[in-house]
N, C-alpha and C. Protein backbone atom coordinates (compact mmCIF):
# COMPACT_ATOMS: atom_id res chain seq x y z
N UNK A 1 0.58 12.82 8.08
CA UNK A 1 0.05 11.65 7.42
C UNK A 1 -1.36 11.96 6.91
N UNK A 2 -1.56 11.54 5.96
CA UNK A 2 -2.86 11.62 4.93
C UNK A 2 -3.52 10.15 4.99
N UNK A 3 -5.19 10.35 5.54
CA UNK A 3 -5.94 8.76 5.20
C UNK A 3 -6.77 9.27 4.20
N UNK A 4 -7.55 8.11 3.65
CA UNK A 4 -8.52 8.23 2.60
C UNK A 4 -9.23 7.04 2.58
N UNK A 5 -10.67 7.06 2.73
CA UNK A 5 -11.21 5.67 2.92
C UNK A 5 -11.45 5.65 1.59
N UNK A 6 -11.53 4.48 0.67
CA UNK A 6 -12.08 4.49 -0.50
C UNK A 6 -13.21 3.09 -0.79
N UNK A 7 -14.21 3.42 -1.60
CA UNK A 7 -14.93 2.88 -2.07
C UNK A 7 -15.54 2.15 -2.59
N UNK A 8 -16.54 0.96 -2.41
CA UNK A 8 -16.25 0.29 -3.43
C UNK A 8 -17.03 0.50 -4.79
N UNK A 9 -16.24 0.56 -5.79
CA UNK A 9 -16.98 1.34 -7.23
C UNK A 9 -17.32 0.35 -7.70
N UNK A 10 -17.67 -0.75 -7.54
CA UNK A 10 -18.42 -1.48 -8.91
C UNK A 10 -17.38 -2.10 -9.75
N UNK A 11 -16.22 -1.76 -9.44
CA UNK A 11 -15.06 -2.41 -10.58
C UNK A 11 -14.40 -2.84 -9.74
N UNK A 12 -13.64 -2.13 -8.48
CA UNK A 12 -12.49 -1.82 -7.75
C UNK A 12 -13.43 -2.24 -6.48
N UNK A 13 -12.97 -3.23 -5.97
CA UNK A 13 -13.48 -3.42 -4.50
C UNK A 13 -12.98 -2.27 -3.55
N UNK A 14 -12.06 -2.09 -3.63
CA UNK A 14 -10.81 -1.17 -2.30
C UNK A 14 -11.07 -2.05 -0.81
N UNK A 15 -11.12 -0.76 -0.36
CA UNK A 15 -11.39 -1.71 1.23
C UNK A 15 -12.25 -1.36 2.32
N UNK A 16 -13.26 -1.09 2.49
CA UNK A 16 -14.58 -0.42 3.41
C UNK A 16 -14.35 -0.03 4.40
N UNK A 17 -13.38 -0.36 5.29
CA UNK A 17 -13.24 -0.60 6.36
C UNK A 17 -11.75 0.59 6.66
N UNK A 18 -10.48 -0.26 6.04
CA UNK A 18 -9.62 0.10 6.64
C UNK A 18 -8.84 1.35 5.51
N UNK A 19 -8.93 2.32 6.09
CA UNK A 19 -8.19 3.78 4.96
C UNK A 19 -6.57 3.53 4.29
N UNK A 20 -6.75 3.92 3.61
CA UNK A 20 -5.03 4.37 2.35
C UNK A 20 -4.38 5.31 3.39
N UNK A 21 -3.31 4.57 4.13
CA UNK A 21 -2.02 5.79 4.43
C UNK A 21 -1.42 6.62 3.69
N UNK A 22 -0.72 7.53 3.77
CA UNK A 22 0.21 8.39 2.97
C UNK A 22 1.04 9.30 4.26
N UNK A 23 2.33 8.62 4.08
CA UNK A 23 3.29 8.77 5.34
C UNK A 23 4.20 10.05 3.80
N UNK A 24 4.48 11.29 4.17
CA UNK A 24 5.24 12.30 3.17
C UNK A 24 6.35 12.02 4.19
N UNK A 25 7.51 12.42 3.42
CA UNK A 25 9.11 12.16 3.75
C UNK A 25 9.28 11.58 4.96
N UNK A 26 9.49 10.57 4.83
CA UNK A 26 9.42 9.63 5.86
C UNK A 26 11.09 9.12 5.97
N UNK A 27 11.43 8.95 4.91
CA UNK A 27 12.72 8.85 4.59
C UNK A 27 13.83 9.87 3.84
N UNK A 28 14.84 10.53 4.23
CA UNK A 28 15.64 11.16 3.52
C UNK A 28 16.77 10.57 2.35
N UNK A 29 16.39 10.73 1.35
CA UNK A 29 17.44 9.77 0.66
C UNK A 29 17.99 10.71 -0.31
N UNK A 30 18.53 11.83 0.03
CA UNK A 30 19.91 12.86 -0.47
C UNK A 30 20.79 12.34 -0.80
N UNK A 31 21.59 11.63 -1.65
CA UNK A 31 23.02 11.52 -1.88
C UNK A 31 23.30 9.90 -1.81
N UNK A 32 22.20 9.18 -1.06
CA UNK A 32 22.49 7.74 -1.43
C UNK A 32 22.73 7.03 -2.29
N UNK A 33 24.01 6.13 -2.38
CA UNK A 33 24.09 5.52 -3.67
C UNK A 33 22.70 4.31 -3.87
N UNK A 34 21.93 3.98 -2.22
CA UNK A 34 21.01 3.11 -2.72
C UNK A 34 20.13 3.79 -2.08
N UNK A 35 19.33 4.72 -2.56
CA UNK A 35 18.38 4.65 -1.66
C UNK A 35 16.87 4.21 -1.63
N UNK A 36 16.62 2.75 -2.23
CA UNK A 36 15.64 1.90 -2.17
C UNK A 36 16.34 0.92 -0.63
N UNK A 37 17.69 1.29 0.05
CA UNK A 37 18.17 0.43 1.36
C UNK A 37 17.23 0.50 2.23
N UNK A 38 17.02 1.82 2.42
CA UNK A 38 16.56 2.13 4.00
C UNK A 38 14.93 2.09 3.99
N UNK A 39 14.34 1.83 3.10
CA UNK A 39 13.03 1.80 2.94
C UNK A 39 12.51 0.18 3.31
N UNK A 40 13.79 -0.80 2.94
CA UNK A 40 13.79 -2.23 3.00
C UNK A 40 13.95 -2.39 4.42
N UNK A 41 15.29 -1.58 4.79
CA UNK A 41 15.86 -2.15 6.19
C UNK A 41 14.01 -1.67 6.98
N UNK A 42 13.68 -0.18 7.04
CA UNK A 42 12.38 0.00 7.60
C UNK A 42 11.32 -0.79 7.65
N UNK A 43 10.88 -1.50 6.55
CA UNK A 43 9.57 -2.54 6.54
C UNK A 43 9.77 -3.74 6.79
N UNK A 44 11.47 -3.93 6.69
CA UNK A 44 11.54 -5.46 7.41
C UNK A 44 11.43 -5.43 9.33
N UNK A 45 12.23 -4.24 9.50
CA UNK A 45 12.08 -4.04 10.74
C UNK A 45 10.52 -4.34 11.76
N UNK A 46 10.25 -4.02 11.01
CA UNK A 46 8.60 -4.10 11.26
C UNK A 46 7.77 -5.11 10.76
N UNK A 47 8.12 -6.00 10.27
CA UNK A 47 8.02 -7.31 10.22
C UNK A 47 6.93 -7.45 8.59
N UNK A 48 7.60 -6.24 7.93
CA UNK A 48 7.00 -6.23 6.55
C UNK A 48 8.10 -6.57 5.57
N UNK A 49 7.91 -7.77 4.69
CA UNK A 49 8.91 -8.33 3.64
C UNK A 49 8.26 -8.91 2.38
N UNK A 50 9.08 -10.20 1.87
CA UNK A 50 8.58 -9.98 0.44
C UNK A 50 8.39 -9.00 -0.19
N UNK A 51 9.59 -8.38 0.23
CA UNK A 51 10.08 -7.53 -0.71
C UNK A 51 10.13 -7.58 -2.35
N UNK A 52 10.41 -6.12 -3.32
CA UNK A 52 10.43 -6.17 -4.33
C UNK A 52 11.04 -4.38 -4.52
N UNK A 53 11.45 -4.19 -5.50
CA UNK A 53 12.44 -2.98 -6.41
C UNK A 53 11.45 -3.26 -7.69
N UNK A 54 10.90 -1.98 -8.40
CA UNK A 54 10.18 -1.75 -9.44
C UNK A 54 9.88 -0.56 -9.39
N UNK A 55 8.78 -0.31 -10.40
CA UNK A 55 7.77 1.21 -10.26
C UNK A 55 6.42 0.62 -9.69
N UNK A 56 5.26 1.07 -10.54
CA UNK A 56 4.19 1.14 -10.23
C UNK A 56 3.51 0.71 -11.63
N UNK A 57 2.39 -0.42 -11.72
CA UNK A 57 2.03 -1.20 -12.74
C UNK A 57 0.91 0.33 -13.20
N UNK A 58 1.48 0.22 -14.85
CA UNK A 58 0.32 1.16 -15.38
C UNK A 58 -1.07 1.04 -15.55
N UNK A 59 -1.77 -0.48 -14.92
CA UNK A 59 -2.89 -1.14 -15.23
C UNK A 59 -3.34 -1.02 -13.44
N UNK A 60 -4.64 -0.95 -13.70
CA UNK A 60 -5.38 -1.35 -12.68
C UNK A 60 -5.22 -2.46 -11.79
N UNK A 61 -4.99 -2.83 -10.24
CA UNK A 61 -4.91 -4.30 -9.96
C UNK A 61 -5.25 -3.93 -8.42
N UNK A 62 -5.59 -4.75 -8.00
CA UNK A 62 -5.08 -4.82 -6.08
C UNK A 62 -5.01 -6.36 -5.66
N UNK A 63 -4.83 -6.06 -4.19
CA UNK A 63 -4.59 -7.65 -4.32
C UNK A 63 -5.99 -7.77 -2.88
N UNK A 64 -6.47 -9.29 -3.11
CA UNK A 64 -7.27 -9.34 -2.58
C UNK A 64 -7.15 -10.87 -0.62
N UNK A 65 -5.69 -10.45 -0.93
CA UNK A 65 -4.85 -11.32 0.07
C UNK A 65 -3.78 -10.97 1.36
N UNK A 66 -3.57 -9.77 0.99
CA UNK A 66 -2.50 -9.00 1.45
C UNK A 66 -2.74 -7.52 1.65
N UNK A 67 -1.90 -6.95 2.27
CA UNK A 67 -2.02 -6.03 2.56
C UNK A 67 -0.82 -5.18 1.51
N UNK A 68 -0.33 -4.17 1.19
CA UNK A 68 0.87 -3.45 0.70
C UNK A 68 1.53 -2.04 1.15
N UNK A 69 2.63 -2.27 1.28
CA UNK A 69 3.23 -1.32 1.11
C UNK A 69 4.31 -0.37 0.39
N UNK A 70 4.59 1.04 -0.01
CA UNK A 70 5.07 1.10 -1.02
C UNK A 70 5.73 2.40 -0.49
N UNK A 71 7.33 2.31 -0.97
CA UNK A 71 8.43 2.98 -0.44
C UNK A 71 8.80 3.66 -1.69
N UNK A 72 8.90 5.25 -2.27
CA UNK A 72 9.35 5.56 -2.98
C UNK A 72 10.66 6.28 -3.02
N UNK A 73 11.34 5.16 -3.90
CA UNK A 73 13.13 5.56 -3.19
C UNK A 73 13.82 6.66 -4.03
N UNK A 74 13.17 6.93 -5.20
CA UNK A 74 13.60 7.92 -6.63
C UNK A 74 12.50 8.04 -7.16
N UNK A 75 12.74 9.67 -7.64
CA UNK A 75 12.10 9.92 -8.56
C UNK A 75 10.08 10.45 -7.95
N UNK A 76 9.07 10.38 -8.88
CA UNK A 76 8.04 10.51 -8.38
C UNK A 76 6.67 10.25 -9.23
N UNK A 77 5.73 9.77 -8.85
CA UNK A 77 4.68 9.36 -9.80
C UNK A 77 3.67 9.98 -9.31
N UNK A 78 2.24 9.68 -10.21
CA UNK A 78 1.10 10.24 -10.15
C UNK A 78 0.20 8.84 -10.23
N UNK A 79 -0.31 8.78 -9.22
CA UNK A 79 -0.87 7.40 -8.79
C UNK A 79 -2.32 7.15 -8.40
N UNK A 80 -3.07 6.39 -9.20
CA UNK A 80 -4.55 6.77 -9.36
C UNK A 80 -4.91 5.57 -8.01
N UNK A 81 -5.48 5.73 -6.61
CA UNK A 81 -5.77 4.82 -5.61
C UNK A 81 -7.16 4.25 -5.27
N UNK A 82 -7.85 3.54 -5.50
CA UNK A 82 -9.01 3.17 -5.56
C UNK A 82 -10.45 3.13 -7.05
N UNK A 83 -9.17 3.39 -7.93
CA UNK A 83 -9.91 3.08 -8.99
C UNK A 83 -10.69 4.36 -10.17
N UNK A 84 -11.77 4.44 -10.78
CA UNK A 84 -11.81 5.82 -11.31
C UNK A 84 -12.83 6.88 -10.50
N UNK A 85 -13.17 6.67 -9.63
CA UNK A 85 -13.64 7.08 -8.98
C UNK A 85 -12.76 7.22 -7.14
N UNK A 86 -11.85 7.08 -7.43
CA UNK A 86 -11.18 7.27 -6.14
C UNK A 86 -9.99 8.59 -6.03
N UNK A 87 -8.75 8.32 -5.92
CA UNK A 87 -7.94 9.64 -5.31
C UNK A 87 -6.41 9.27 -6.02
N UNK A 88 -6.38 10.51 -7.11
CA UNK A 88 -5.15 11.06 -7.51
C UNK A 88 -4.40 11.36 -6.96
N UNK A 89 -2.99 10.71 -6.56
CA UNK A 89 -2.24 11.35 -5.47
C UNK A 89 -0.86 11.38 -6.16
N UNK A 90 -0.06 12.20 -5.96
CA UNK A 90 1.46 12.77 -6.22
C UNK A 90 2.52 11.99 -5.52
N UNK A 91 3.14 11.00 -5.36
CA UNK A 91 3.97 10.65 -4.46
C UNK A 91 5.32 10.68 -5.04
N UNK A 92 6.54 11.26 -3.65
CA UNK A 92 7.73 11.26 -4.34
C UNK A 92 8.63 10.71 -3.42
N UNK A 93 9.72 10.91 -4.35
CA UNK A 93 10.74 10.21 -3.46
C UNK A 93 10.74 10.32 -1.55
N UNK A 94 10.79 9.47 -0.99
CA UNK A 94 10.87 9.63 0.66
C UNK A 94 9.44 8.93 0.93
N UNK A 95 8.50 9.14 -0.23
CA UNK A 95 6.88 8.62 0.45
C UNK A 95 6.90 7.29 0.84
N UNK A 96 6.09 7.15 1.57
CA UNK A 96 5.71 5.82 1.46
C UNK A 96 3.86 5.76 1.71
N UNK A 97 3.51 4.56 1.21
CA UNK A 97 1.99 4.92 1.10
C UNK A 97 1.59 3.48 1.46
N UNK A 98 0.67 3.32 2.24
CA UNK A 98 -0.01 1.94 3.23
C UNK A 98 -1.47 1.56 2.13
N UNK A 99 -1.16 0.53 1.72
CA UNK A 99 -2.45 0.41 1.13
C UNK A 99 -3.42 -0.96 1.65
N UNK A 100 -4.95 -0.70 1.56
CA UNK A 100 -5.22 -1.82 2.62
C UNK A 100 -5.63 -3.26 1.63
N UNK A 101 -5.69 -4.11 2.01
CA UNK A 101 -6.27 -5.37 0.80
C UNK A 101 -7.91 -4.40 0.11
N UNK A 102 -7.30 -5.16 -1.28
CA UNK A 102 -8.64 -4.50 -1.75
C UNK A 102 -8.35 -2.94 -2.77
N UNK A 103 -7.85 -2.23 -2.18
CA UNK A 103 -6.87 -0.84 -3.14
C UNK A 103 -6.86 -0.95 -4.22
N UNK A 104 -7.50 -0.75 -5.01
CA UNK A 104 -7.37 -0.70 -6.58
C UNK A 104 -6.37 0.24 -6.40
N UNK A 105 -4.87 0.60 -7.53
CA UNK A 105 -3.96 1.19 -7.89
C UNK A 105 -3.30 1.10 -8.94
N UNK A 106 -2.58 2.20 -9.56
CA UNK A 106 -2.26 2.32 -10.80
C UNK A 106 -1.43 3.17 -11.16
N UNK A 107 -0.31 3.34 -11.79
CA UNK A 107 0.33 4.74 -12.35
C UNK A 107 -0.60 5.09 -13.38
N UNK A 108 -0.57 6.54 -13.56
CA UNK A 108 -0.91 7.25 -14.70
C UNK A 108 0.31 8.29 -15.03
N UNK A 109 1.64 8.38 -14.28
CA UNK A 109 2.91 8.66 -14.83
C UNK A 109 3.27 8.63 -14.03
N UNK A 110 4.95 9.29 -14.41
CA UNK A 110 6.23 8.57 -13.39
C UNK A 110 7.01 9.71 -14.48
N UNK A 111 8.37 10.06 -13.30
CA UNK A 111 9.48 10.29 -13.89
C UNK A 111 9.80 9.23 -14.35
N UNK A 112 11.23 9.68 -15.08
CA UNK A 112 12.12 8.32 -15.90
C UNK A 112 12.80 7.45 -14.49
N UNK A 113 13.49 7.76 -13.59
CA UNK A 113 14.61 7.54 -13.12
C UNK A 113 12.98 7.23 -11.26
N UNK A 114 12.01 6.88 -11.80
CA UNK A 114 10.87 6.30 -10.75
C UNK A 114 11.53 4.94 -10.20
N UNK A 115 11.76 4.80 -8.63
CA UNK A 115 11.93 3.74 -8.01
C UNK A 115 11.31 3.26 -6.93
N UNK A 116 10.49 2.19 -6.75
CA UNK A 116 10.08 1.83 -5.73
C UNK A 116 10.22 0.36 -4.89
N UNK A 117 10.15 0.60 -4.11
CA UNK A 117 10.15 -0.90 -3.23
C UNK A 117 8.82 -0.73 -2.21
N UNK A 118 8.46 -2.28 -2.63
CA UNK A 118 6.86 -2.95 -2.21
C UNK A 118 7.42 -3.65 -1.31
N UNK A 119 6.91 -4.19 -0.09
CA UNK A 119 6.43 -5.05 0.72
C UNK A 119 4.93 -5.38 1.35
N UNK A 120 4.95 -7.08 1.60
CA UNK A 120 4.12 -6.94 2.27
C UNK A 120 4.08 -7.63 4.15
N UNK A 121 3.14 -7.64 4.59
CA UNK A 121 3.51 -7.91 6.02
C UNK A 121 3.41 -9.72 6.22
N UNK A 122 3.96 -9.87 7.32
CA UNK A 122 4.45 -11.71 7.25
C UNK A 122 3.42 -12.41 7.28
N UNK A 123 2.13 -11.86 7.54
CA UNK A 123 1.01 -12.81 8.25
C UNK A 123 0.25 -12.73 6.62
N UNK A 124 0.24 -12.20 5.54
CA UNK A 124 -0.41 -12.18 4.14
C UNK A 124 -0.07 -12.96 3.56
N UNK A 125 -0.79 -13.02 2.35
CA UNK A 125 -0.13 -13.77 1.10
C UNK A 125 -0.24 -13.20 -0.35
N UNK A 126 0.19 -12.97 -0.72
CA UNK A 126 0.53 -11.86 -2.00
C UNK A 126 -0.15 -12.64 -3.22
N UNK A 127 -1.22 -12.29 -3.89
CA UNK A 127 -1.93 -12.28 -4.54
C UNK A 127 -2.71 -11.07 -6.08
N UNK A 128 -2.51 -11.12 -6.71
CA UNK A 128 -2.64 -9.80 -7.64
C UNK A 128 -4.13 -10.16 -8.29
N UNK A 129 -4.86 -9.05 -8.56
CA UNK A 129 -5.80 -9.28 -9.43
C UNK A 129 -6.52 -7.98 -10.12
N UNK A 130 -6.88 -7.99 -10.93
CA UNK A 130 -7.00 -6.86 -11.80
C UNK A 130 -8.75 -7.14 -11.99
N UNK A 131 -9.87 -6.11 -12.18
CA UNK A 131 -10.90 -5.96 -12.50
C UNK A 131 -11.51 -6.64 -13.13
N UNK A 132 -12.73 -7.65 -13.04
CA UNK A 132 -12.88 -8.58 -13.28
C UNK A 132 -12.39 -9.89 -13.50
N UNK A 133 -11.77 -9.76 -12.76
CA UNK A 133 -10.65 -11.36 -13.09
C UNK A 133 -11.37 -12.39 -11.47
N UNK A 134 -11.80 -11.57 -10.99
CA UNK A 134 -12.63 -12.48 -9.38
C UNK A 134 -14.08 -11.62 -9.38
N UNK A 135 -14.52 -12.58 -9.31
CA UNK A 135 -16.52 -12.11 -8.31
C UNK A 135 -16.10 -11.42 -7.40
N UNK A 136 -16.76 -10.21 -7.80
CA UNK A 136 -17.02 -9.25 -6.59
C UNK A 136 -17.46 -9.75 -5.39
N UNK A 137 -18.45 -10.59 -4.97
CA UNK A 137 -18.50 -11.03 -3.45
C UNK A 137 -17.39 -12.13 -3.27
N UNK A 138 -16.80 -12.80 -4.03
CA UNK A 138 -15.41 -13.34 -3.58
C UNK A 138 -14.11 -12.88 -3.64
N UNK A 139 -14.44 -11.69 -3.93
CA UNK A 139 -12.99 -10.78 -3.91
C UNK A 139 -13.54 -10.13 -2.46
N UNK A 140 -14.75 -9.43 -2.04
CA UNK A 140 -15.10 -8.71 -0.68
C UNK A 140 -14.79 -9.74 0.01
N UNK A 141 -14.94 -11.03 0.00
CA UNK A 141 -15.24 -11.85 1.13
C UNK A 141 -13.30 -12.34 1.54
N UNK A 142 -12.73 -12.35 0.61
CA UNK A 142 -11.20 -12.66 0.78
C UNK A 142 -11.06 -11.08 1.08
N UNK A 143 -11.14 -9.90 0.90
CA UNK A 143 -10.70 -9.29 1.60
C UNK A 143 -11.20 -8.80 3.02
N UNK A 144 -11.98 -9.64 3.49
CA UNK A 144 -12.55 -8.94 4.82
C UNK A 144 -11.88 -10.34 6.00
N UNK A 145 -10.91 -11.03 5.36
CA UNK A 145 -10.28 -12.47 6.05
C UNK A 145 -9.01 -12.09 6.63
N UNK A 146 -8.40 -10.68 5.28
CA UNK A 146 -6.87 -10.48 5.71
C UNK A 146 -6.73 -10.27 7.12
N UNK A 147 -5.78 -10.86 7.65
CA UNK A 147 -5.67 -10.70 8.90
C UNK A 147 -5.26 -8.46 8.98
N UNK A 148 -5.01 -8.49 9.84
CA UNK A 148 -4.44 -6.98 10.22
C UNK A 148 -2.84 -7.23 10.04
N UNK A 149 -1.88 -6.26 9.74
CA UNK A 149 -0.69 -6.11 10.05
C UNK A 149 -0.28 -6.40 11.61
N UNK A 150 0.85 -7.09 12.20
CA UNK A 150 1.14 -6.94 13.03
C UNK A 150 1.98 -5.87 13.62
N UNK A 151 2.53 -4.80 12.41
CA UNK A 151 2.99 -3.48 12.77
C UNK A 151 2.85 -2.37 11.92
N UNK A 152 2.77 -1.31 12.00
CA UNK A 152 2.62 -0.40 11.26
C UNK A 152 4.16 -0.17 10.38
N UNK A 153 4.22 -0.68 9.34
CA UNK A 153 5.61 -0.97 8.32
C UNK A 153 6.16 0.49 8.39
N UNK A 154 5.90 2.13 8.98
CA UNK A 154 6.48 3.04 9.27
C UNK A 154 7.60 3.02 10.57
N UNK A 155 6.24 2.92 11.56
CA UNK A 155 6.25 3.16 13.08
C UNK A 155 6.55 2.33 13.90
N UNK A 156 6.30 0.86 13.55
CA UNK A 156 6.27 -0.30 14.20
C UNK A 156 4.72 -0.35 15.08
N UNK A 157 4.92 -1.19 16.43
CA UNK A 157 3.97 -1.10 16.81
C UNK A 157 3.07 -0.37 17.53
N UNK A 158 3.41 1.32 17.86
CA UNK A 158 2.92 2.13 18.13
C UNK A 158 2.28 2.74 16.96
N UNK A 159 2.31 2.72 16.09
CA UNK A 159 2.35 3.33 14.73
C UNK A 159 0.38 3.32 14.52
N UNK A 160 0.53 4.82 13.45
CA UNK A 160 -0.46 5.55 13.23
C UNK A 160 -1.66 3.90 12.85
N UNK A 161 -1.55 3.32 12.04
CA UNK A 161 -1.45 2.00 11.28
C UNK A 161 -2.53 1.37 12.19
N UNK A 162 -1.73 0.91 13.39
CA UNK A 162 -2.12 0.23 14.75
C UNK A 162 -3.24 0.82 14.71
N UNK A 163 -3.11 1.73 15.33
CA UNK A 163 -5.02 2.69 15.81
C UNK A 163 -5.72 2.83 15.32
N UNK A 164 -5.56 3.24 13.88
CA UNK A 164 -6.08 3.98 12.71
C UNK A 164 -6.77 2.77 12.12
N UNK A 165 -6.72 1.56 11.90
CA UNK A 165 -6.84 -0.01 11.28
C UNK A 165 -7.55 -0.58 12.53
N UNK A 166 -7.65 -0.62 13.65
CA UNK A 166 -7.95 -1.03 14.64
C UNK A 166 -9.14 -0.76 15.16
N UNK A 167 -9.09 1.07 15.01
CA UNK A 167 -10.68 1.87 14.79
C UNK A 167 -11.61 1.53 13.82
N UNK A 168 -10.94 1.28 13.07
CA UNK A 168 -11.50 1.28 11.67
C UNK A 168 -12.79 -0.08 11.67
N UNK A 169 -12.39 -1.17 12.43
CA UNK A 169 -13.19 -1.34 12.58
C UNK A 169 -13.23 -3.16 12.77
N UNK A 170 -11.52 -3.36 12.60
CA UNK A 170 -10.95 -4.62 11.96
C UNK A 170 -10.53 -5.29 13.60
N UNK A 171 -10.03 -6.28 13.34
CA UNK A 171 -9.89 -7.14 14.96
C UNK A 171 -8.41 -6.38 15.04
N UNK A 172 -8.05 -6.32 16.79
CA UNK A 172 -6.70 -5.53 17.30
C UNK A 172 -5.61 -6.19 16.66
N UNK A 173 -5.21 -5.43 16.59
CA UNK A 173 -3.46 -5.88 16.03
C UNK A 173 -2.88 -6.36 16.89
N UNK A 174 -1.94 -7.67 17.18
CA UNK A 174 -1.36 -7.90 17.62
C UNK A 174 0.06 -7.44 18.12
């Protein structure tokens, strides 16, 4: 697993506190006729839903309410995380990547045949907002409210997530 704390740039709040997961093949999806299934059955298990099937928005956004997570079931993109000043990352099919409220994110490409499924965890509320569309101290201040995940949408509640979010600096996970 890969963290990355990111920054806040002046455009892109991200999140100060709690780091960008990057869980590599987490899931095997060889030969599945669905394999956006097991990425769903995984984050519901763990009490991550509001669910969704898509790619990855080519525009800048994060959300300043929620937390996200993102299951890549096909295919593979190149995904800009915290804004222009933050971290180019490669993700492919099997990834999944933890992002904390606040994450500026973005494609900057994709195969054709790119699939993903988003969730977020039960205790959030799913909210989108793109660069300048909220005051910077009322976008920091809604994101320093999100509660924590109650499981790590990989691992459950032992999960890297738990500790790693917990250290970081945020109240214990339940």
């Amino acid at each position: 697993m890969q963290t990355f704390l990111l920054e806040d740039d002046g455009e892109t709040p991200n999140n100060p506190i709690l780091p960008l997961l990057v869980y590599r093949q987490v899931v095997s999806i060889g030969g599945l006729a669905d394999p956006a299934a097991p990425f769903e059955r995984l984050f519901s298990s763990h009490g991550w839903g509001d669910g969704w099937r898509n790619g990855i928005y080519p525009f800048l956004h994060f959300h300043t309410a929620a937390h996200e997570v993102l299951g890549i079931a096909r295919g593979r993109a190149t995904v800009e995380f915290g804004g222009a000043r933050g971290r180019v990352l490669t993700v492919e099919a099997g990834d999944v990547v933890v992002l904390p409220a606040g994450t500026g994110h973005r494609r900057t490409a994709a195969s054709d045949d790119l699939l993903v499924v988003g969730a977020y965890p039960r205790n959030g509320s799913f909210d989108q907002r793109r660069p300048g569309e909220i005051d910077a101290a009322a976008a920091r201040d809604a994101i320093a409210r999100v509660p924590l995940p109650e499981q790590d949408p990989v691992e459950g509640p032992a999960g890297p997530l738990t500790r790693l979010w917990a250290v970081g600096g945020g109240p214990k996970v339940r």
